[in-house]
PDB file of N, CA and C in Angstrom:
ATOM      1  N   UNK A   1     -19.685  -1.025 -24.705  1.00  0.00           N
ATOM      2  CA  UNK A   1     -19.595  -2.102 -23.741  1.00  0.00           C
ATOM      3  C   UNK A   1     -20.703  -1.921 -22.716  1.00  0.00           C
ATOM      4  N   UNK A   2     -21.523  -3.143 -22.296  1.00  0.00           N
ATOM      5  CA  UNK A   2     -22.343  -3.302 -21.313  1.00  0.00           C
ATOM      6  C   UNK A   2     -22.477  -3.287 -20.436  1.00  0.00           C
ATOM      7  N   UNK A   3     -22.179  -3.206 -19.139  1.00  0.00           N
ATOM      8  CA  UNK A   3     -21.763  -4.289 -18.096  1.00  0.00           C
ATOM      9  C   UNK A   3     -23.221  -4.772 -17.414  1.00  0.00           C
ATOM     10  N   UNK A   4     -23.100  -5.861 -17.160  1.00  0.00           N
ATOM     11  CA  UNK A   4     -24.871  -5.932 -16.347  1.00  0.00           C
ATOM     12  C   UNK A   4     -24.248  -7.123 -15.064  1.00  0.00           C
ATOM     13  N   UNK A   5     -24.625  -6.467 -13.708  1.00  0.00           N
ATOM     14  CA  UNK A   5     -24.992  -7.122 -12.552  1.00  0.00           C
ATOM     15  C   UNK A   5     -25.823  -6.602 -12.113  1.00  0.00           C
ATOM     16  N   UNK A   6     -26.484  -7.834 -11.239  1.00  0.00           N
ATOM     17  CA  UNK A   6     -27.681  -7.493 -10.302  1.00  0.00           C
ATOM     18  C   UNK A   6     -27.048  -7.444  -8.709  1.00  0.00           C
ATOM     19  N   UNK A   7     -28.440  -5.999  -8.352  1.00  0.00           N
ATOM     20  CA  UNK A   7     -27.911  -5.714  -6.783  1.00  0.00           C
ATOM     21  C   UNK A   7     -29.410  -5.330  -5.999  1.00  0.00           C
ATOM     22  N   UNK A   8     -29.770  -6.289  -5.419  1.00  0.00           N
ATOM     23  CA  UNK A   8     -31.083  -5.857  -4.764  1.00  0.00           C
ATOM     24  C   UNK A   8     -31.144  -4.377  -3.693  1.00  0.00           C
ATOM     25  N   UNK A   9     -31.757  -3.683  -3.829  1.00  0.00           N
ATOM     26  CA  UNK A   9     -31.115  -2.149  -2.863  1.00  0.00           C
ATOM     27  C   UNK A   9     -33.234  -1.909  -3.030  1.00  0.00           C
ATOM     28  N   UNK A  10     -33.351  -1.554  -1.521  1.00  0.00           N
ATOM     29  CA  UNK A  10     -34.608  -1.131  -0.802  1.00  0.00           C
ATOM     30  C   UNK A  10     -34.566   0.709  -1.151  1.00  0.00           C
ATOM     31  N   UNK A  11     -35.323   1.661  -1.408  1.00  0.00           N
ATOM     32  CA  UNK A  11     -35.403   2.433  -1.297  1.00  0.00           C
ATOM     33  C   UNK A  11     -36.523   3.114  -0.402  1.00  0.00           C
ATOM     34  N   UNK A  12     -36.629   4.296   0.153  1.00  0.00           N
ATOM     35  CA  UNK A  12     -37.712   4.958   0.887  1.00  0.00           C
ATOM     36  C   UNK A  12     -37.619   6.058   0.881  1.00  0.00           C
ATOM     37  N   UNK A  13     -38.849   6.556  -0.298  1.00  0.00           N
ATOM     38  CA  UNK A  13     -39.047   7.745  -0.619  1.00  0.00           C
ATOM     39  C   UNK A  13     -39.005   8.745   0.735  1.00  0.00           C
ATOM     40  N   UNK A  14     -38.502  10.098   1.155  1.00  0.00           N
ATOM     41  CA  UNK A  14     -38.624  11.020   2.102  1.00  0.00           C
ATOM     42  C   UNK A  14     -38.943  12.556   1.684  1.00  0.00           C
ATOM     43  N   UNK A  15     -39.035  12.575   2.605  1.00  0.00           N
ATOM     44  CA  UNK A  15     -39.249  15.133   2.441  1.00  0.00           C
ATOM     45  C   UNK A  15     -37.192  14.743   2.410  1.00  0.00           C
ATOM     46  N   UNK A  16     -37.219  16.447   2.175  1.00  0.00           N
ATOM     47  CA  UNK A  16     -35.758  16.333   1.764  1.00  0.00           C
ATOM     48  C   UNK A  16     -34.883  16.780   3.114  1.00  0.00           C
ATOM     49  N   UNK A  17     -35.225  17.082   3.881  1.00  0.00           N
ATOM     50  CA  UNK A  17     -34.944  17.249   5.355  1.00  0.00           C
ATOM     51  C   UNK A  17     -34.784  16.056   6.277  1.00  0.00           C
ATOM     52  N   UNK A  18     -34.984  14.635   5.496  1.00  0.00           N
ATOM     53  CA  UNK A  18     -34.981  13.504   6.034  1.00  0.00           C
ATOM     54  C   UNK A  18     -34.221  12.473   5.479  1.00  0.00           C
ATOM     55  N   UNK A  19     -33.971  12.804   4.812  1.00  0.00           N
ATOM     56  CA  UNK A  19     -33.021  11.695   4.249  1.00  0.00           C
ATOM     57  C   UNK A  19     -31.484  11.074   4.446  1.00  0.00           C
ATOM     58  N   UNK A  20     -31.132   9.970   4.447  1.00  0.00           N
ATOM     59  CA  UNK A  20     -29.916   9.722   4.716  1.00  0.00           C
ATOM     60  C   UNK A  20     -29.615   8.142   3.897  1.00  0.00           C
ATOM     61  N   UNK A  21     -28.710   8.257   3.001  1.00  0.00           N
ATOM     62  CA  UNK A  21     -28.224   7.401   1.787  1.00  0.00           C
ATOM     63  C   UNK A  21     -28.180   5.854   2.420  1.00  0.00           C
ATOM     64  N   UNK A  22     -27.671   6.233   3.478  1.00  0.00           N
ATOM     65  CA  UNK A  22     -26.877   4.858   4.320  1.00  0.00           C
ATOM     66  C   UNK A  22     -27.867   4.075   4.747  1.00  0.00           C
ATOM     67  N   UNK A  23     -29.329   4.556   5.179  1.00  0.00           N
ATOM     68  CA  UNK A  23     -30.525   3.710   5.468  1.00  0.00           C
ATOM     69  C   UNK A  23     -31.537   3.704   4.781  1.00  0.00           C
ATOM     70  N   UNK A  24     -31.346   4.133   3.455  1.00  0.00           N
ATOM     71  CA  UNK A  24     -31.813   4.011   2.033  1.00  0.00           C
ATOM     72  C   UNK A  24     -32.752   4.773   1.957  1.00  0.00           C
ATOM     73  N   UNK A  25     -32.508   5.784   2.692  1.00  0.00           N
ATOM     74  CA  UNK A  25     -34.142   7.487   2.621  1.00  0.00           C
ATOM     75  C   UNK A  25     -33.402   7.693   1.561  1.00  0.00           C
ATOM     76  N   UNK A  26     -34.059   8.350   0.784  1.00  0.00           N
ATOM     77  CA  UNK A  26     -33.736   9.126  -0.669  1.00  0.00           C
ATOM     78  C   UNK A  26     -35.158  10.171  -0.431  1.00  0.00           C
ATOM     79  N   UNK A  27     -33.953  11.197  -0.756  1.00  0.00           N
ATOM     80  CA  UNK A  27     -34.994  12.751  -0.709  1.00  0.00           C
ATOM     81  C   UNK A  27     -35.795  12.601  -2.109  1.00  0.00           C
ATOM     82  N   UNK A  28     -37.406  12.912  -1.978  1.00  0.00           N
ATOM     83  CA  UNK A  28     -38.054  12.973  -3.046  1.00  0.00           C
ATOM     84  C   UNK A  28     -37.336  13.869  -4.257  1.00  0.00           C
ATOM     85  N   UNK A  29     -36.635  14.614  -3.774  1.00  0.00           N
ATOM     86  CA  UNK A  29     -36.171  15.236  -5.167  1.00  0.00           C
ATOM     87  C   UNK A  29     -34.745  15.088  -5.822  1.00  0.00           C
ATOM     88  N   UNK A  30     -34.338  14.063  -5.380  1.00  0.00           N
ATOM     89  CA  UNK A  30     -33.131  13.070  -6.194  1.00  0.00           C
ATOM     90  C   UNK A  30     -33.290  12.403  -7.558  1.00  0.00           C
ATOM     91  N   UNK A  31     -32.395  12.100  -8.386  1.00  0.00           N
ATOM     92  CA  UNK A  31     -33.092  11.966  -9.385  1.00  0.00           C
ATOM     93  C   UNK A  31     -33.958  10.585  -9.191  1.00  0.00           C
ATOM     94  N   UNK A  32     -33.332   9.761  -8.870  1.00  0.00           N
ATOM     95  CA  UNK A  32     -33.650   8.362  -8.376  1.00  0.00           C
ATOM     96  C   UNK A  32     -35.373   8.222  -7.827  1.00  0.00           C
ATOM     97  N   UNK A  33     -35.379   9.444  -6.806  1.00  0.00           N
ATOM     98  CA  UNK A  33     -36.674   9.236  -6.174  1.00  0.00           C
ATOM     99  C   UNK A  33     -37.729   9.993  -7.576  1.00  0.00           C
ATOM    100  N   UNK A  34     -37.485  10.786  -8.324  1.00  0.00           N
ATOM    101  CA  UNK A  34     -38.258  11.312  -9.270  1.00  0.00           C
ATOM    102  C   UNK A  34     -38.597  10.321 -10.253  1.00  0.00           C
ATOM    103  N   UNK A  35     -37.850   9.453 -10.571  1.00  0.00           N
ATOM    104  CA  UNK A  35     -38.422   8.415 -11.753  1.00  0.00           C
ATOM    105  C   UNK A  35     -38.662   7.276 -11.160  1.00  0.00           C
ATOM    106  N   UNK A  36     -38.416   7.144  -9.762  1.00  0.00           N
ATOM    107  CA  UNK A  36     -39.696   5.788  -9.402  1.00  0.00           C
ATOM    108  C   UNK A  36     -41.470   6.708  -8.970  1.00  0.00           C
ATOM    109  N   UNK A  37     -41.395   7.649  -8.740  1.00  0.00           N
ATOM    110  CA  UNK A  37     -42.860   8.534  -8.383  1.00  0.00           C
ATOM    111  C   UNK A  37     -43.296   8.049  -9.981  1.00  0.00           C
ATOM    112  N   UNK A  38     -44.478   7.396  -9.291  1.00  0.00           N
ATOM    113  CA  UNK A  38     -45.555   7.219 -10.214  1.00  0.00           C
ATOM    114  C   UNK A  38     -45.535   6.049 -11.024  1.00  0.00           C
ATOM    115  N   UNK A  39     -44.008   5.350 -10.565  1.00  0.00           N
ATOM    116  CA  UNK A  39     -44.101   3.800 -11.397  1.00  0.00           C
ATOM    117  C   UNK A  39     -45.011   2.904 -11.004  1.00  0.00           C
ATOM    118  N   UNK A  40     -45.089   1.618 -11.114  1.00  0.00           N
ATOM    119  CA  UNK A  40     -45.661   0.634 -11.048  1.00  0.00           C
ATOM    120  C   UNK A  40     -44.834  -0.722 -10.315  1.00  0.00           C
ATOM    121  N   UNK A  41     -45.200  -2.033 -10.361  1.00  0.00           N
ATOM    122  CA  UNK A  41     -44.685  -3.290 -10.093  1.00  0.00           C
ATOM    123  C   UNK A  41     -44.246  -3.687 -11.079  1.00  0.00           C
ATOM    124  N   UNK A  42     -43.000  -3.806 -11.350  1.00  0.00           N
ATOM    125  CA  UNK A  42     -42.723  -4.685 -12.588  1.00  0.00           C
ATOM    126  C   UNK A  42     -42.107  -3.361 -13.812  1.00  0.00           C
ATOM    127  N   UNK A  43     -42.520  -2.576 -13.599  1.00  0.00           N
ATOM    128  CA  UNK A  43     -41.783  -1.142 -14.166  1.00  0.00           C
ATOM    129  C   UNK A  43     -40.338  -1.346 -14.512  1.00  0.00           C
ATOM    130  N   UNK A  44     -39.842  -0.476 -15.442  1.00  0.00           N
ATOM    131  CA  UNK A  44     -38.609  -0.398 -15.257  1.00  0.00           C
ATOM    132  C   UNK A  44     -37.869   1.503 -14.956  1.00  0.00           C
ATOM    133  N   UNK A  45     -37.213   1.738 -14.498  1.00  0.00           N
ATOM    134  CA  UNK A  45     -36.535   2.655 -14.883  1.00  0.00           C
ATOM    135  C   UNK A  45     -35.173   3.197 -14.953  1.00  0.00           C
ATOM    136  N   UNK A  46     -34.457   3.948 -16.278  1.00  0.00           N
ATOM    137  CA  UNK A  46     -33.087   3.963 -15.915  1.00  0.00           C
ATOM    138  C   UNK A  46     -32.743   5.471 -15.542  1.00  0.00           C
ATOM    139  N   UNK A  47     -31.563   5.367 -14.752  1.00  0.00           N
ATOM    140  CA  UNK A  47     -31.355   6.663 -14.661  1.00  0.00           C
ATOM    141  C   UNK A  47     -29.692   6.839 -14.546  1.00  0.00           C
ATOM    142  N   UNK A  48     -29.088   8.005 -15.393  1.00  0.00           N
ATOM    143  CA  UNK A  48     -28.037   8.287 -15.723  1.00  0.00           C
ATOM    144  C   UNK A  48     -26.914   8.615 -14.007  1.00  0.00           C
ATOM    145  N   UNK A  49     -25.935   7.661 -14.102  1.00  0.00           N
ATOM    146  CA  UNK A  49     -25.334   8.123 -12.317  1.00  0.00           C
ATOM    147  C   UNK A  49     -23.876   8.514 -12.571  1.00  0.00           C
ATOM    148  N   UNK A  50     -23.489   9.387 -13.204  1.00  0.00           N
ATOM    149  CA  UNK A  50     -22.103   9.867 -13.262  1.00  0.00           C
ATOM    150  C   UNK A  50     -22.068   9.563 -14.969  1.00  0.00           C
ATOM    151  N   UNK A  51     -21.176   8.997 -15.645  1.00  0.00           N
ATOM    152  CA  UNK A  51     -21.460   8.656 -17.325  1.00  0.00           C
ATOM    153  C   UNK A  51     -21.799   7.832 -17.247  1.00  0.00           C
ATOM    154  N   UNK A  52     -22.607   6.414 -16.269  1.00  0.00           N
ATOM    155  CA  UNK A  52     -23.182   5.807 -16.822  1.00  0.00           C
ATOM    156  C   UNK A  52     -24.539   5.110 -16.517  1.00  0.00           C
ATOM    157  N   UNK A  53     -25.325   4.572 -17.494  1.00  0.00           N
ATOM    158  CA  UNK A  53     -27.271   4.285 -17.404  1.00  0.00           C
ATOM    159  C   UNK A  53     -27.019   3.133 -16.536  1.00  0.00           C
ATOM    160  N   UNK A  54     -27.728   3.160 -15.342  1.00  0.00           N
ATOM    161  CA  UNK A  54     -28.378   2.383 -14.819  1.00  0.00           C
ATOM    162  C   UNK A  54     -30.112   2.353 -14.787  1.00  0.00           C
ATOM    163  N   UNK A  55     -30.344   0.570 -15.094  1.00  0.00           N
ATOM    164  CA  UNK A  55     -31.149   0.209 -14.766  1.00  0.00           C
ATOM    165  C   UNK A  55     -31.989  -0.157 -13.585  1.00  0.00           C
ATOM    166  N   UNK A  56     -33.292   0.000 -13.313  1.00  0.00           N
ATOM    167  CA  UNK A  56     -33.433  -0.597 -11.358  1.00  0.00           C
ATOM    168  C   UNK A  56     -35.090  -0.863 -11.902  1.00  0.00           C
ATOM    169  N   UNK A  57     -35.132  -2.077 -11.888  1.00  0.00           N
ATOM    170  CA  UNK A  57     -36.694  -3.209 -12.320  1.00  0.00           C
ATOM    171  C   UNK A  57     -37.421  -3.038 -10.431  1.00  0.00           C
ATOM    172  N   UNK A  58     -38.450  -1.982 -10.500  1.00  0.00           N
ATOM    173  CA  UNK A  58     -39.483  -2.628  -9.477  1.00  0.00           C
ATOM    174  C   UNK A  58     -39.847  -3.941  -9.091  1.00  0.00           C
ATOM    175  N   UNK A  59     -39.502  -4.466  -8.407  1.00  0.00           N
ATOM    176  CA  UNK A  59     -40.383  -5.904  -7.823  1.00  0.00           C
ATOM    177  C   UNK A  59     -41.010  -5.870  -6.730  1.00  0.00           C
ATOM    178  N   UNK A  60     -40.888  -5.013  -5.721  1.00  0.00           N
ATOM    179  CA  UNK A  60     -41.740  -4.518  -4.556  1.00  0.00           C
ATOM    180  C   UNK A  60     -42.123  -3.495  -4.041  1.00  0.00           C
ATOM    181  N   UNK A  61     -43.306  -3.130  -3.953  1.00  0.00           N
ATOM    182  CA  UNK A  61     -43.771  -1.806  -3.246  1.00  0.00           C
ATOM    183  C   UNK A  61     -44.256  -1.865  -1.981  1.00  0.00           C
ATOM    184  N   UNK A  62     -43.919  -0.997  -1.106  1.00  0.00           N
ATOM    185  CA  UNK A  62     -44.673  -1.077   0.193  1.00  0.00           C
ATOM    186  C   UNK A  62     -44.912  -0.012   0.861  1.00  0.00           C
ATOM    187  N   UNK A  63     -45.945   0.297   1.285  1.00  0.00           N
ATOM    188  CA  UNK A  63     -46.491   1.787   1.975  1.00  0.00           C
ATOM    189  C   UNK A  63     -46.390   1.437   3.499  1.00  0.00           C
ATOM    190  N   UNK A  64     -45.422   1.970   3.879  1.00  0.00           N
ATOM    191  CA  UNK A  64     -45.368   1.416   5.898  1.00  0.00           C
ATOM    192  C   UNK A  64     -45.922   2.131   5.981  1.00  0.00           C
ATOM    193  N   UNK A  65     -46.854   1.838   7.325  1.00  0.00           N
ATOM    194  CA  UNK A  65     -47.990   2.163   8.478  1.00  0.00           C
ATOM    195  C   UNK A  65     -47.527   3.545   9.018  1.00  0.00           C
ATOM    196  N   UNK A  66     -47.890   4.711   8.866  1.00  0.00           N
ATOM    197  CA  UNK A  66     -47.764   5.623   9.822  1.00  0.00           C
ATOM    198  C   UNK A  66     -47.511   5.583  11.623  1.00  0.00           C
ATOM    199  N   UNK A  67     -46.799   6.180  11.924  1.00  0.00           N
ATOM    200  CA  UNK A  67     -46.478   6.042  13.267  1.00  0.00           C
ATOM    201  C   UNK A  67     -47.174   6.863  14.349  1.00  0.00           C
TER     202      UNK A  67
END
């Protein structure tokens, strides 16, 4: 069995000393943040979250401005 819905969710790659789930930092070494490093626009990648594959399709990238 399949299930497929869509859920738009922002991510922002961090050091692992920075992160917090709830404002969508994801520590570079999550699995999540490891298989978008190095994707593209339009990419796909899945990644396994308890028993089951999720999918998450790139549609936007953005490098914010240093502070």
């Amino acid at each position: 069995m399949k299930l497929t819905y869509r859920k738009q969710t922002k991510h922002r790659i961090v050091g692992p000393d920075e992160f917090n789930v709830k404002e969508g930092l994801i520590s570079m070494d999550s699995p999540v943040a490891r298989a978008l490093l190095g994707k593209r626009l339009d990419d796909e990648i899945e990644i396994q979250q308890h028993d089951v594959w999720v999918t998450y399709y790139i549609t936007e990238i953005d490098y914010p401005e240093a502070h």
